[in-house]
PDB file of N, CA and C in Angstrom:
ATOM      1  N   UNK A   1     -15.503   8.667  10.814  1.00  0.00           N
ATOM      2  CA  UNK A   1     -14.060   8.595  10.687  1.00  0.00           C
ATOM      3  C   UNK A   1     -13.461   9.687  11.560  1.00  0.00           C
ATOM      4  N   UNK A   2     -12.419   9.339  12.253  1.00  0.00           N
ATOM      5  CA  UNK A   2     -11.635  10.703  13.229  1.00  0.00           C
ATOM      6  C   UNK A   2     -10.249  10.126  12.998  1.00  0.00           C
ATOM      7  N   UNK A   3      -9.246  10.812  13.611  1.00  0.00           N
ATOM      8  CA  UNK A   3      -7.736  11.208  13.091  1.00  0.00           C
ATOM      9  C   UNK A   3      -7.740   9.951  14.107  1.00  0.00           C
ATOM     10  N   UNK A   4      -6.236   9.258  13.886  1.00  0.00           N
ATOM     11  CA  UNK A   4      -5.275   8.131  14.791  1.00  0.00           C
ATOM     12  C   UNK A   4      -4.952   9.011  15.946  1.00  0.00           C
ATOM     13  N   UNK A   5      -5.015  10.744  15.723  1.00  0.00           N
ATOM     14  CA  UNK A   5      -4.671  11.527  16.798  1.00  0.00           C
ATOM     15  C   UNK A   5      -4.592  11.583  17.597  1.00  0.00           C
ATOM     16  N   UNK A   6      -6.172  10.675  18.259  1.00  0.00           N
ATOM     17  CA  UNK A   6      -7.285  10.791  19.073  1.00  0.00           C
ATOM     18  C   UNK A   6      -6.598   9.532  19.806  1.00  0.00           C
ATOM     19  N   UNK A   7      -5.983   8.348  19.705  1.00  0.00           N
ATOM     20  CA  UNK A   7      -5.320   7.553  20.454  1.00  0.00           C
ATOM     21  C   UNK A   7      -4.066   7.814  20.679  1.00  0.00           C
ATOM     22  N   UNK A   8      -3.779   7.715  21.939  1.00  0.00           N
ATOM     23  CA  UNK A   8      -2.711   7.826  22.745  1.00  0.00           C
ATOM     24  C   UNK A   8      -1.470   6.898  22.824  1.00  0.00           C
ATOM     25  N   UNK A   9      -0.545   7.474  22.100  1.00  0.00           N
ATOM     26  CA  UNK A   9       0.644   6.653  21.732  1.00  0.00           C
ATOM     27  C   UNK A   9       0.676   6.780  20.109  1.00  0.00           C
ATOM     28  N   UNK A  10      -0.054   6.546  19.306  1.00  0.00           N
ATOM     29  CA  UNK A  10      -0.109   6.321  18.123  1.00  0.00           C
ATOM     30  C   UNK A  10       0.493   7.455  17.342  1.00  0.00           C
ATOM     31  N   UNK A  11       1.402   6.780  16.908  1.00  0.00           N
ATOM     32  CA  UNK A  11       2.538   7.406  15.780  1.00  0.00           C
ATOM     33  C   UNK A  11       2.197   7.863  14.185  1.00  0.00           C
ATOM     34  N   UNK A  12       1.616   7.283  13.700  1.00  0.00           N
ATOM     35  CA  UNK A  12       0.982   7.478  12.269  1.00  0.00           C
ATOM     36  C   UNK A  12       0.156   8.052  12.326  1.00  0.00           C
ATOM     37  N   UNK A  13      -0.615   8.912  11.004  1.00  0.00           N
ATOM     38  CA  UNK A  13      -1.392   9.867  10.993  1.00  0.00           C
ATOM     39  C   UNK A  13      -2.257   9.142   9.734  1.00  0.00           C
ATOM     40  N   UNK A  14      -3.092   8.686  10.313  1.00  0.00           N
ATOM     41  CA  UNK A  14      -4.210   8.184   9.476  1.00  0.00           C
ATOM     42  C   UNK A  14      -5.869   8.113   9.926  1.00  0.00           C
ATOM     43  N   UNK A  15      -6.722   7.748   8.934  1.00  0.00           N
ATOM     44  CA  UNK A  15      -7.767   8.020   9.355  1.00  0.00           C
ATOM     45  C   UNK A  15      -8.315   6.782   9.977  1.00  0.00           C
ATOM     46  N   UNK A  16      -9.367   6.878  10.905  1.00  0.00           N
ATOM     47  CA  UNK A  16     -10.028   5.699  11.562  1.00  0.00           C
ATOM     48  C   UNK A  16     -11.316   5.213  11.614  1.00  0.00           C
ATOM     49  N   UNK A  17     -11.484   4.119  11.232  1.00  0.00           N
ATOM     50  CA  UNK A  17     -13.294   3.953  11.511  1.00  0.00           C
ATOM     51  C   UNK A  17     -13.184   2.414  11.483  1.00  0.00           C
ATOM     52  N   UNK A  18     -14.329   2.028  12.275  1.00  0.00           N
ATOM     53  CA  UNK A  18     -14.704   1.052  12.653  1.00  0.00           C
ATOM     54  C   UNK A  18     -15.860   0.440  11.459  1.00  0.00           C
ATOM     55  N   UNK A  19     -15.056  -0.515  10.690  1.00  0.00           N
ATOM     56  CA  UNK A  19     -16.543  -0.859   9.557  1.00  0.00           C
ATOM     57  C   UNK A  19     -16.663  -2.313   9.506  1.00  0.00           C
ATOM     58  N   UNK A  20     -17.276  -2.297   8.883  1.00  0.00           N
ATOM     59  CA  UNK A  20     -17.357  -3.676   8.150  1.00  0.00           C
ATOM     60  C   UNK A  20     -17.857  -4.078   6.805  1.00  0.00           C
ATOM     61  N   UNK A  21     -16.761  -4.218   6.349  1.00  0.00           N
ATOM     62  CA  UNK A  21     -16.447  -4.613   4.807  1.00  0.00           C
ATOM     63  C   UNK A  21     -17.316  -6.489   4.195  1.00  0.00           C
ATOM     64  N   UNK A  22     -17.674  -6.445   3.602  1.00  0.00           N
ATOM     65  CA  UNK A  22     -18.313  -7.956   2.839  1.00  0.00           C
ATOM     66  C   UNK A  22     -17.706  -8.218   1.887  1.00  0.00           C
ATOM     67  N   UNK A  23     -16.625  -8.790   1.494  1.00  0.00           N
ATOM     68  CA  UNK A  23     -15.970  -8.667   0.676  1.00  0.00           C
ATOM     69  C   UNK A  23     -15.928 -10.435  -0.496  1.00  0.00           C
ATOM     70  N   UNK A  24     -17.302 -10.709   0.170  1.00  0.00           N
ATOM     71  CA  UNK A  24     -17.963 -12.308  -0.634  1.00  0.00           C
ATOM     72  C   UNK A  24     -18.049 -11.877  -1.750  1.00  0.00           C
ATOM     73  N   UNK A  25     -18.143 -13.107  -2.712  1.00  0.00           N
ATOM     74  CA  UNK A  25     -18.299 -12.801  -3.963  1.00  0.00           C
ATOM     75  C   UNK A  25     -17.722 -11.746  -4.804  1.00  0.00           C
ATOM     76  N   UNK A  26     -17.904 -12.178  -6.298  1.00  0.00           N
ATOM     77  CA  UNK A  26     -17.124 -11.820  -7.310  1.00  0.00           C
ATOM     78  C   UNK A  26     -17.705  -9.856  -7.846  1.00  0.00           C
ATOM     79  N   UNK A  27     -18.631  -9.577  -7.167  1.00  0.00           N
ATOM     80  CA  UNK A  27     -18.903  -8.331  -7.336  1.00  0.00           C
ATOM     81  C   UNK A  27     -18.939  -7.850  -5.416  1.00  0.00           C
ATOM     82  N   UNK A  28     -18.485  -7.641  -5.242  1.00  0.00           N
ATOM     83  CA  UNK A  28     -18.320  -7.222  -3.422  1.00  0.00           C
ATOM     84  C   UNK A  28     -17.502  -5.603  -3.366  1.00  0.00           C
ATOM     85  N   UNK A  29     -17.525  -4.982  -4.550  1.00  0.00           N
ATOM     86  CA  UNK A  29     -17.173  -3.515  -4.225  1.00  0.00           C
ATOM     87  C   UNK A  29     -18.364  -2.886  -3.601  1.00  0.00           C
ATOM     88  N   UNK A  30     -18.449  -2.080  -2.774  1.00  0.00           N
ATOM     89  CA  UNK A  30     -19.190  -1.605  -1.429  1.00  0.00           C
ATOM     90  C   UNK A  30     -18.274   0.104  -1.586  1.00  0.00           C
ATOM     91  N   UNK A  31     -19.793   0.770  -1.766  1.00  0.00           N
ATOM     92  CA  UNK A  31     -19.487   2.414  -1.097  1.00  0.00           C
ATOM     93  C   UNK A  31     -20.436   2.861   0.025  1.00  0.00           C
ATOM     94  N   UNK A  32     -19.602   3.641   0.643  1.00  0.00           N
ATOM     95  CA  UNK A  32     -19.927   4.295   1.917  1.00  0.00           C
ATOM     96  C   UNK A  32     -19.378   5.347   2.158  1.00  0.00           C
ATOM     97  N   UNK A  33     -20.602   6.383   2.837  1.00  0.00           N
ATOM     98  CA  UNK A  33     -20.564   8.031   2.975  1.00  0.00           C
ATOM     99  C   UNK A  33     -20.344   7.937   4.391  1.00  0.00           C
ATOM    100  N   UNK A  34     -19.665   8.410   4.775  1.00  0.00           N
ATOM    101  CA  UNK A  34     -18.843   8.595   6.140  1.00  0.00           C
ATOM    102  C   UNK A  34     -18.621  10.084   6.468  1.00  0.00           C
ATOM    103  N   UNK A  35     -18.996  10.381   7.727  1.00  0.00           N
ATOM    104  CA  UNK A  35     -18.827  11.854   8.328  1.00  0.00           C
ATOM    105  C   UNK A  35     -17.567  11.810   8.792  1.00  0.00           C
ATOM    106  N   UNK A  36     -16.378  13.090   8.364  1.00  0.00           N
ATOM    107  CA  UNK A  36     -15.187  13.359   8.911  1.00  0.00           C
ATOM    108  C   UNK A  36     -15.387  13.836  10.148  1.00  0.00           C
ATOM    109  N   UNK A  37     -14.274  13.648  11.685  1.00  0.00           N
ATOM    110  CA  UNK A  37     -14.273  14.240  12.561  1.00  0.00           C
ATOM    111  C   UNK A  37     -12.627  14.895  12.583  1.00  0.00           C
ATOM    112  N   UNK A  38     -12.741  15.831  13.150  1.00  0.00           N
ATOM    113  CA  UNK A  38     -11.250  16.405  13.752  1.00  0.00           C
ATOM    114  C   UNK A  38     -10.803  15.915  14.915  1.00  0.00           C
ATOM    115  N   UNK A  39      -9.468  16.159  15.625  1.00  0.00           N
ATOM    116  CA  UNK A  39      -9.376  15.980  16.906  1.00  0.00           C
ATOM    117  C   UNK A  39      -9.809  16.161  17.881  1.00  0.00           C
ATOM    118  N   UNK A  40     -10.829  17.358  17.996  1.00  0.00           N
ATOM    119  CA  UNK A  40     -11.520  17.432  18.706  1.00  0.00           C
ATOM    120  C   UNK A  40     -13.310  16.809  18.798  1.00  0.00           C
ATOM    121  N   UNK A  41     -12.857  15.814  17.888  1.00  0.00           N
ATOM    122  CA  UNK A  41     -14.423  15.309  17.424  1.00  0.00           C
ATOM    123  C   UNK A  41     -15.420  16.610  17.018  1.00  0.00           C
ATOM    124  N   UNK A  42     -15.059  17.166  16.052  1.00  0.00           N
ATOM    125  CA  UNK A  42     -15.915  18.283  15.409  1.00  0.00           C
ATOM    126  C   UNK A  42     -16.573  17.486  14.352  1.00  0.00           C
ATOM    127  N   UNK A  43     -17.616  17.344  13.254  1.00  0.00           N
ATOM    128  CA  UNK A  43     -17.777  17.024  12.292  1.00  0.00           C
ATOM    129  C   UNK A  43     -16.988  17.992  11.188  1.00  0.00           C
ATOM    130  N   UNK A  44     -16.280  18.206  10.458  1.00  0.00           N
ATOM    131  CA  UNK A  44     -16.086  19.097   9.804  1.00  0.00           C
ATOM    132  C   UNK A  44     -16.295  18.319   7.766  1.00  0.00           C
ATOM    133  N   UNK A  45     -16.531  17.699   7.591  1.00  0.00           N
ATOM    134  CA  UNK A  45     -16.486  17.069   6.050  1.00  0.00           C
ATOM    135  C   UNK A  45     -17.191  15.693   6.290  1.00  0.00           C
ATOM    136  N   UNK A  46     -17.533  15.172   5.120  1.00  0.00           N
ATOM    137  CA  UNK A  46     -18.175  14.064   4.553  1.00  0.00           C
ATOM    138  C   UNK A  46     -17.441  13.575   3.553  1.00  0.00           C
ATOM    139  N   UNK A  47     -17.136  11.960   3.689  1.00  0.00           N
ATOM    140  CA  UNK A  47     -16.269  11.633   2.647  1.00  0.00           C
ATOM    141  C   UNK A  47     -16.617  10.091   2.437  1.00  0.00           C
ATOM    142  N   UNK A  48     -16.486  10.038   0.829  1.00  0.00           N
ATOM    143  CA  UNK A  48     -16.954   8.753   0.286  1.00  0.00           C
ATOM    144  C   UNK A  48     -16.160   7.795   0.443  1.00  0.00           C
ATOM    145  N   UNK A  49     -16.016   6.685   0.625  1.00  0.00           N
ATOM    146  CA  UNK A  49     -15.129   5.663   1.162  1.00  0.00           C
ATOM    147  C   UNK A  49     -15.388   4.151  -0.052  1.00  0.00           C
ATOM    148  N   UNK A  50     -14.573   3.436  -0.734  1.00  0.00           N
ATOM    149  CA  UNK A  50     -15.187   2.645  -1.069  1.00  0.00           C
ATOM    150  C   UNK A  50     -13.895   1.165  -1.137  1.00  0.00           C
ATOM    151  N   UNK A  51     -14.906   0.047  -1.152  1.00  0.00           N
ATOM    152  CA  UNK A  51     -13.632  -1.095  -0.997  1.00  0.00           C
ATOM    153  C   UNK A  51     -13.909  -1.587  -2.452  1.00  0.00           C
ATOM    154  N   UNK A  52     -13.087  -2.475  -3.328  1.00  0.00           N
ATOM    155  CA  UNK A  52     -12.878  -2.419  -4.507  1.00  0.00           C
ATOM    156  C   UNK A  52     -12.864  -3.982  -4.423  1.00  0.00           C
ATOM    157  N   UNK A  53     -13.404  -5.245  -5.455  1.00  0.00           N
ATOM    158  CA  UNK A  53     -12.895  -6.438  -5.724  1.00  0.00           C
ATOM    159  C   UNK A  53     -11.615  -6.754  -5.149  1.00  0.00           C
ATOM    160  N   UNK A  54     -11.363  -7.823  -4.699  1.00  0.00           N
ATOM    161  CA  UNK A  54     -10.062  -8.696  -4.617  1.00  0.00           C
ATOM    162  C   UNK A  54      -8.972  -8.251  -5.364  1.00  0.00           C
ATOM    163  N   UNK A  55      -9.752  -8.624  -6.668  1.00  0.00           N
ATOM    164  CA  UNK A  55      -8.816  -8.731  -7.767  1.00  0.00           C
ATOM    165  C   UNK A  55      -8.487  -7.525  -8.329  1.00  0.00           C
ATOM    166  N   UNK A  56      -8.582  -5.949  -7.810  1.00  0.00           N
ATOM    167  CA  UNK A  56      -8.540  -4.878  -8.275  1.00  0.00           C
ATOM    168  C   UNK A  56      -7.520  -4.363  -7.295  1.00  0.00           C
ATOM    169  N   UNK A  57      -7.146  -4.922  -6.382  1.00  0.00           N
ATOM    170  CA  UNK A  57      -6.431  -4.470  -5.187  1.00  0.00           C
ATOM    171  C   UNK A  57      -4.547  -3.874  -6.164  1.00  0.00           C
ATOM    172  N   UNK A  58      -4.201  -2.953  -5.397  1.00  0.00           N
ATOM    173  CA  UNK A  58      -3.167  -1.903  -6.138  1.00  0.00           C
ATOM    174  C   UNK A  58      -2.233  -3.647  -6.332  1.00  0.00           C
ATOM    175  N   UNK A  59      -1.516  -4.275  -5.693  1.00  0.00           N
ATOM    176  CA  UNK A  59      -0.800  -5.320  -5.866  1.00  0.00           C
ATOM    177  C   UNK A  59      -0.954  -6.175  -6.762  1.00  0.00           C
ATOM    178  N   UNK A  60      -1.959  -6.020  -7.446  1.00  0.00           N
ATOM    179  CA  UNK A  60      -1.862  -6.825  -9.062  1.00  0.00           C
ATOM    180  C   UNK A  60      -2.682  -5.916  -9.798  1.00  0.00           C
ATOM    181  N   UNK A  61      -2.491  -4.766 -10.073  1.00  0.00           N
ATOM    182  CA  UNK A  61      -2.706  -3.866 -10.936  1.00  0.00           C
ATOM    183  C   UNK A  61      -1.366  -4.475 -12.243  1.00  0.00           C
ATOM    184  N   UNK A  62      -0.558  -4.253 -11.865  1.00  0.00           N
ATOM    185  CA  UNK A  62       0.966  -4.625 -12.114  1.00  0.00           C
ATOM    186  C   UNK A  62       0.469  -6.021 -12.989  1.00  0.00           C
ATOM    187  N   UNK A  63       1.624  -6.458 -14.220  1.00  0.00           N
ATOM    188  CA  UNK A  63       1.399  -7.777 -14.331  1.00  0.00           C
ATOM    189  C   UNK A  63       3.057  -7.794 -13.827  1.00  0.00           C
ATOM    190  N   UNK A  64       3.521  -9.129 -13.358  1.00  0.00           N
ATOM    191  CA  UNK A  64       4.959  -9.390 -12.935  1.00  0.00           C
ATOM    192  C   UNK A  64       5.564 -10.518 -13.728  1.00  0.00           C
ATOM    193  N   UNK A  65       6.171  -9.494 -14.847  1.00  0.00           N
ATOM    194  CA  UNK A  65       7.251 -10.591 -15.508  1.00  0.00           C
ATOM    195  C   UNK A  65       8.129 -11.587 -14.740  1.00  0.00           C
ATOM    196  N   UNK A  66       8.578 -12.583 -15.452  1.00  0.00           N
ATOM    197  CA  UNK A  66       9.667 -13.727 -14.908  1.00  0.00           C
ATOM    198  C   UNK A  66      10.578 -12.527 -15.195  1.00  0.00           C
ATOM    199  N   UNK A  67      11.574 -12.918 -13.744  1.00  0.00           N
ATOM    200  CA  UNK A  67      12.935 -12.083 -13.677  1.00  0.00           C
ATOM    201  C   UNK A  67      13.949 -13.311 -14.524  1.00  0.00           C
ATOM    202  N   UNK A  68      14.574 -12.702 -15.647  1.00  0.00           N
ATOM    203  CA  UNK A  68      15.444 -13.856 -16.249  1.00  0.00           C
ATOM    204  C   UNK A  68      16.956 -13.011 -16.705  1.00  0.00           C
ATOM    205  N   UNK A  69      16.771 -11.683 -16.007  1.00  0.00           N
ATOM    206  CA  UNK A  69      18.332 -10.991 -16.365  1.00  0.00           C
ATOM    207  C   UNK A  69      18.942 -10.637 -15.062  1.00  0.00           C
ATOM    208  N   UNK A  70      20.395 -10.984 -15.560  1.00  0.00           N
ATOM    209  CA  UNK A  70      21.082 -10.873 -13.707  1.00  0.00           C
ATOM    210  C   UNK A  70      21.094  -9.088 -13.366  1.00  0.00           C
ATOM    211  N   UNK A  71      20.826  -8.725 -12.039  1.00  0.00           N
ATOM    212  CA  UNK A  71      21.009  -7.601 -11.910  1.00  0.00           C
ATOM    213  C   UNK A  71      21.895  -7.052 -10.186  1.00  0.00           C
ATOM    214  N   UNK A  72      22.467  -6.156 -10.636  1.00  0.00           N
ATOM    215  CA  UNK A  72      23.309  -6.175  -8.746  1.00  0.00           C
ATOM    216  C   UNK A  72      22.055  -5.981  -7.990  1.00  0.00           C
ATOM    217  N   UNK A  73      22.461  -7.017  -6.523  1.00  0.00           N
ATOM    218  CA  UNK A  73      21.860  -6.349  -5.611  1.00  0.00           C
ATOM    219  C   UNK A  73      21.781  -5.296  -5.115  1.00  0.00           C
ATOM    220  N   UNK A  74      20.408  -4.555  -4.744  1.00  0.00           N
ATOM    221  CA  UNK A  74      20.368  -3.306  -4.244  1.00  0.00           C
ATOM    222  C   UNK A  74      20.024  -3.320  -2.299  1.00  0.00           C
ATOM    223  N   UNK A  75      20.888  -2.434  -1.855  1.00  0.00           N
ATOM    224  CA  UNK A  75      20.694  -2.207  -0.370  1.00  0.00           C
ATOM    225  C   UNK A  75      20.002  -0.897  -0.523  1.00  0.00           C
ATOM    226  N   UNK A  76      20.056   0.293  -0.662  1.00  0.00           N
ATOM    227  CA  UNK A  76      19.171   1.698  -0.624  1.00  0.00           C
ATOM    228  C   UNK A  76      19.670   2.182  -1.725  1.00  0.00           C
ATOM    229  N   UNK A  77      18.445   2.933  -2.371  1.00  0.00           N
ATOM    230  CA  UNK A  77      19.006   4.152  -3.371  1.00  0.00           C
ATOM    231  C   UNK A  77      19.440   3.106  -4.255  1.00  0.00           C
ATOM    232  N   UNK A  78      20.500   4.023  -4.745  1.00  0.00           N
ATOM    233  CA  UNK A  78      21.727   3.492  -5.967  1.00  0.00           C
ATOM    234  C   UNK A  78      22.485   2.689  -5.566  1.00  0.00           C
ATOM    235  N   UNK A  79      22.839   1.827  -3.878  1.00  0.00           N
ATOM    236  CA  UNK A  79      23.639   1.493  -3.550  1.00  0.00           C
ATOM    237  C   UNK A  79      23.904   0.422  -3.657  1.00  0.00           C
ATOM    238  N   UNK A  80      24.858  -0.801  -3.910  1.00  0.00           N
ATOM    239  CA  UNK A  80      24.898  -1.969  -4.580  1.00  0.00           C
ATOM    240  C   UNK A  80      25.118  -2.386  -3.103  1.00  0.00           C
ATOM    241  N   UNK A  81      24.189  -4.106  -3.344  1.00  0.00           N
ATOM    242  CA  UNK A  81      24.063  -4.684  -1.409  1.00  0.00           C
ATOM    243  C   UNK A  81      24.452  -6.283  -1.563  1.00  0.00           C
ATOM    244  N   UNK A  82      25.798  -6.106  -2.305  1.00  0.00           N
ATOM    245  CA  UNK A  82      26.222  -7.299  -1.729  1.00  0.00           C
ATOM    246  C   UNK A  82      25.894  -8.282  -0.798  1.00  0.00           C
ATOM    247  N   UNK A  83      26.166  -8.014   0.395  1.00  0.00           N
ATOM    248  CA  UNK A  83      26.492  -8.617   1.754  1.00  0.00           C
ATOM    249  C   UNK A  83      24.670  -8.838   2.608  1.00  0.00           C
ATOM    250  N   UNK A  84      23.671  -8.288   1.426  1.00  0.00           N
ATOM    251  CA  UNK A  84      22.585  -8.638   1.870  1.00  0.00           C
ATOM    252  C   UNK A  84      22.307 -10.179   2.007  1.00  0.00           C
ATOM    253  N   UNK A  85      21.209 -10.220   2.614  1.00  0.00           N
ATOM    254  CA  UNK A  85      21.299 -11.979   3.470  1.00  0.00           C
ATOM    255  C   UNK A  85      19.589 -12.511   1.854  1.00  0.00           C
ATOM    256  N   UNK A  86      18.970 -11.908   1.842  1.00  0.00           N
ATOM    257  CA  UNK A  86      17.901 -11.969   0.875  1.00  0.00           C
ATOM    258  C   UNK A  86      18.629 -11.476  -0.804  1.00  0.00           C
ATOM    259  N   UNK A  87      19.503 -12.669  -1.741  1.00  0.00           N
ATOM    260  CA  UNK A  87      19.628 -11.716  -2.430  1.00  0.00           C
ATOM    261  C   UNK A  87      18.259 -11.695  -4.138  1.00  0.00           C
ATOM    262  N   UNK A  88      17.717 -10.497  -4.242  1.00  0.00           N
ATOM    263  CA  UNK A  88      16.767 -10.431  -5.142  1.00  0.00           C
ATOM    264  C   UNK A  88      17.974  -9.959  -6.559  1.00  0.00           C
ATOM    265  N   UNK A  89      18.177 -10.820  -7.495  1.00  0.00           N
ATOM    266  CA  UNK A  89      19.096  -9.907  -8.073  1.00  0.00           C
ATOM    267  C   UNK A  89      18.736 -10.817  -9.799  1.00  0.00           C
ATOM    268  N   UNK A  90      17.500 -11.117  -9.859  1.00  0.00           N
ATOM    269  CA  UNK A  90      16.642 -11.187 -11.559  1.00  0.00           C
ATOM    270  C   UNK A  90      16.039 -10.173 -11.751  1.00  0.00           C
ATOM    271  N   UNK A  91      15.934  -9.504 -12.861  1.00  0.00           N
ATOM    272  CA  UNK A  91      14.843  -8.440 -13.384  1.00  0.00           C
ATOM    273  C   UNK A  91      14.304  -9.082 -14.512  1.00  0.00           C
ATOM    274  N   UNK A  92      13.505  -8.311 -15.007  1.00  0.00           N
ATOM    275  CA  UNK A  92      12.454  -8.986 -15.944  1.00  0.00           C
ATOM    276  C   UNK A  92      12.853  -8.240 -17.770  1.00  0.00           C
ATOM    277  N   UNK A  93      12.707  -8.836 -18.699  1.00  0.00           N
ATOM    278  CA  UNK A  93      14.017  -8.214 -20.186  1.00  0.00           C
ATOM    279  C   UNK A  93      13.905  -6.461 -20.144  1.00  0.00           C
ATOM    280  N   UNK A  94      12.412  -6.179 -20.314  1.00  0.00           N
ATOM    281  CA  UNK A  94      12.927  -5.115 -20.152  1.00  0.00           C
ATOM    282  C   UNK A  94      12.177  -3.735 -19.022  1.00  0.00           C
ATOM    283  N   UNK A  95      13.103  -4.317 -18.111  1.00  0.00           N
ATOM    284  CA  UNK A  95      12.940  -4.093 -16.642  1.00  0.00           C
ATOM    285  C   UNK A  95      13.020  -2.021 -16.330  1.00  0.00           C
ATOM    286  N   UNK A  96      12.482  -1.658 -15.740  1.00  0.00           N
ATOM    287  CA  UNK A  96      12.499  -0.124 -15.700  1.00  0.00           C
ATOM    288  C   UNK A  96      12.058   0.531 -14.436  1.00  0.00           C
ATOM    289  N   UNK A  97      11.724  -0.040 -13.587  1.00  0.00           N
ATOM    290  CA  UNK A  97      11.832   0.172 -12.402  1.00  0.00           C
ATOM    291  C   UNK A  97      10.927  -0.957 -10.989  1.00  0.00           C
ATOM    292  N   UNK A  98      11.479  -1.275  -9.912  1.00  0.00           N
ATOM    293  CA  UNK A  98      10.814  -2.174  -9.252  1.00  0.00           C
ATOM    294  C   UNK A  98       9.723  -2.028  -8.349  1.00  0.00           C
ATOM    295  N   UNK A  99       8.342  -2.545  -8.348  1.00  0.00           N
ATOM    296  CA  UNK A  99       7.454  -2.260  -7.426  1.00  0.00           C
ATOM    297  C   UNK A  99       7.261  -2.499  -6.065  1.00  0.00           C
ATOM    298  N   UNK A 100       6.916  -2.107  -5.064  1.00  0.00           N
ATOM    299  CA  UNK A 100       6.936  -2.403  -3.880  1.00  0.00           C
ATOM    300  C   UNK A 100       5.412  -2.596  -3.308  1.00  0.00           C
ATOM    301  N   UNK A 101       4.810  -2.918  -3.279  1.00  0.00           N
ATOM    302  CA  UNK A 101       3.112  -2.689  -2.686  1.00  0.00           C
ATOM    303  C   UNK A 101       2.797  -3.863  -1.236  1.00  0.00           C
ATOM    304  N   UNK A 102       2.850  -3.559   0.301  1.00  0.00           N
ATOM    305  CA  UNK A 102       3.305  -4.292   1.330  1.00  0.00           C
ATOM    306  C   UNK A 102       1.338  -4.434   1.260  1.00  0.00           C
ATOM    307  N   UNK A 103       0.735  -3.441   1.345  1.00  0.00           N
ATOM    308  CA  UNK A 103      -0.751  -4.116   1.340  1.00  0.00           C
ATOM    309  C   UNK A 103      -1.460  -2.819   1.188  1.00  0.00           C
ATOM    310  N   UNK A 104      -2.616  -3.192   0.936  1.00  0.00           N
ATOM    311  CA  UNK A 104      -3.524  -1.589   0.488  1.00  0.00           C
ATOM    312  C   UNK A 104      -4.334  -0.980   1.508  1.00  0.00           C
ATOM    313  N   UNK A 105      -4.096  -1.165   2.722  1.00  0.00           N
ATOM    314  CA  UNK A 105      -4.431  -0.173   3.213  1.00  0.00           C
ATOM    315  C   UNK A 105      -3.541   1.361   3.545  1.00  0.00           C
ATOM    316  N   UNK A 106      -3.971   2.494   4.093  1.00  0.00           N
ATOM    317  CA  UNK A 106      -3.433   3.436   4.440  1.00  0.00           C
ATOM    318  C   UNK A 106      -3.014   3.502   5.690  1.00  0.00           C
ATOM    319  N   UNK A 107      -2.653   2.582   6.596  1.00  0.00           N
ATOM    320  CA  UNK A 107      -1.659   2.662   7.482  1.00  0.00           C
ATOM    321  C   UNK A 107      -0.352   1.416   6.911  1.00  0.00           C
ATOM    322  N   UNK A 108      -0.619   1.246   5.944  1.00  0.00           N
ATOM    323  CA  UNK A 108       1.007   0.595   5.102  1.00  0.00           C
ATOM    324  C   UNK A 108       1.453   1.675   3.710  1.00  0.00           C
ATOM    325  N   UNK A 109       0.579   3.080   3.998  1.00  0.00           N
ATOM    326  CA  UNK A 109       1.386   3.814   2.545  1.00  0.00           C
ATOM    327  C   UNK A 109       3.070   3.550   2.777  1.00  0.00           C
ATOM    328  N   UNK A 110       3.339   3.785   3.738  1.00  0.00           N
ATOM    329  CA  UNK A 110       5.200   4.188   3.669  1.00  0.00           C
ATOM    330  C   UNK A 110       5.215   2.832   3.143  1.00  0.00           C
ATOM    331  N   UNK A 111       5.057   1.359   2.499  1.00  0.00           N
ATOM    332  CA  UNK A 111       5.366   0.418   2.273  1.00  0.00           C
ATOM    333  C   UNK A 111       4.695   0.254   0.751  1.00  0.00           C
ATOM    334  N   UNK A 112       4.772   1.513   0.189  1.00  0.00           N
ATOM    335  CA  UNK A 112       4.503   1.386  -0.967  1.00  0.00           C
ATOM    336  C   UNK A 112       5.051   2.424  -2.225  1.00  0.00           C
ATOM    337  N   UNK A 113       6.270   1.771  -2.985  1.00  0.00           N
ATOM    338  CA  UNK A 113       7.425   2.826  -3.716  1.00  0.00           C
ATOM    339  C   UNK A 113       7.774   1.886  -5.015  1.00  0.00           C
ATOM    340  N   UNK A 114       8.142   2.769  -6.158  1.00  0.00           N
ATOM    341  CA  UNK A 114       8.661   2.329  -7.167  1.00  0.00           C
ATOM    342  C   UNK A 114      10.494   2.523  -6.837  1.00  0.00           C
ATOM    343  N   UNK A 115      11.441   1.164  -7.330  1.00  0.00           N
ATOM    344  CA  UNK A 115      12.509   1.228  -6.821  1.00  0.00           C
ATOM    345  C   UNK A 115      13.361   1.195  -8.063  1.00  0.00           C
ATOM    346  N   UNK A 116      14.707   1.346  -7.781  1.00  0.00           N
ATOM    347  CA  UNK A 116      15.798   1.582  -8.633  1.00  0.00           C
ATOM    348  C   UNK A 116      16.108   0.006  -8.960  1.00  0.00           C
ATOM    349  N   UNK A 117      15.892  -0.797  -8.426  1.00  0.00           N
ATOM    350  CA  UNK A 117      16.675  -2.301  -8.847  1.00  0.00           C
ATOM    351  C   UNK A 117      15.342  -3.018  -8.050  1.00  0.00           C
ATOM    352  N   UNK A 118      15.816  -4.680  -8.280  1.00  0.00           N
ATOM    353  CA  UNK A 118      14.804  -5.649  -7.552  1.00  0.00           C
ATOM    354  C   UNK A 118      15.108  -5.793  -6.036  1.00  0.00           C
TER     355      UNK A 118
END
């Protein structure tokens, strides 16, 4: 594994490695010991890596109630988004904050937040 550092242009700061995952069948969690590199390709750490079932993935950790109560649309924050073109505006009875999970890897963390409305 070495930093995104190490490619030229690349904006995000995440880690990199070239693997290959088997992700057949109903038991397909897979661990792997992986040597850390720095930017300068140093070895400096060893780190355990592991891929998890399908069905364990952070995006249905969650169970997702039917949304059946009206709620304002939200544009950012606290801000009510009318004039949005997508409007999400059911919550679920008793609703307490909204999940966001875009996919589980770590170059989609920023796409993953608990929200103020749906």
């Amino acid at each position: 594994m070495f930093s995104s550092k190490n490619f030229s242009g690349c904006i995000g700061q995440f880690p990199v490695g070239f693997l290959v995952w088997n992700l057949r069948g109903k038991n397909a969690a897979q661990n792997i010991s992986l040597d850390m590199y720095n930017e300068r390709l140093e070895k400096f750490a060893e780190k355990i890596f592991f891929a998890s079932r399908r069905e364990e993935s952070l995006n249905k950790w969650v169970e997702r109630p039917p949304g059946i109560k009206k709620f304002p649309p939200m544009s950012v924050g606290l801000n009510v988004g009318y004039k949005n073109k997508v409007r999400c505006d059911l919550i679920a009875e008793d609703f307490l904050a909204g999940f966001m999970c875009k996919s589980n890897d770590l170059y989609q963390q920023n796409w993953t937040a608990l929200l103020s409305g749906p």
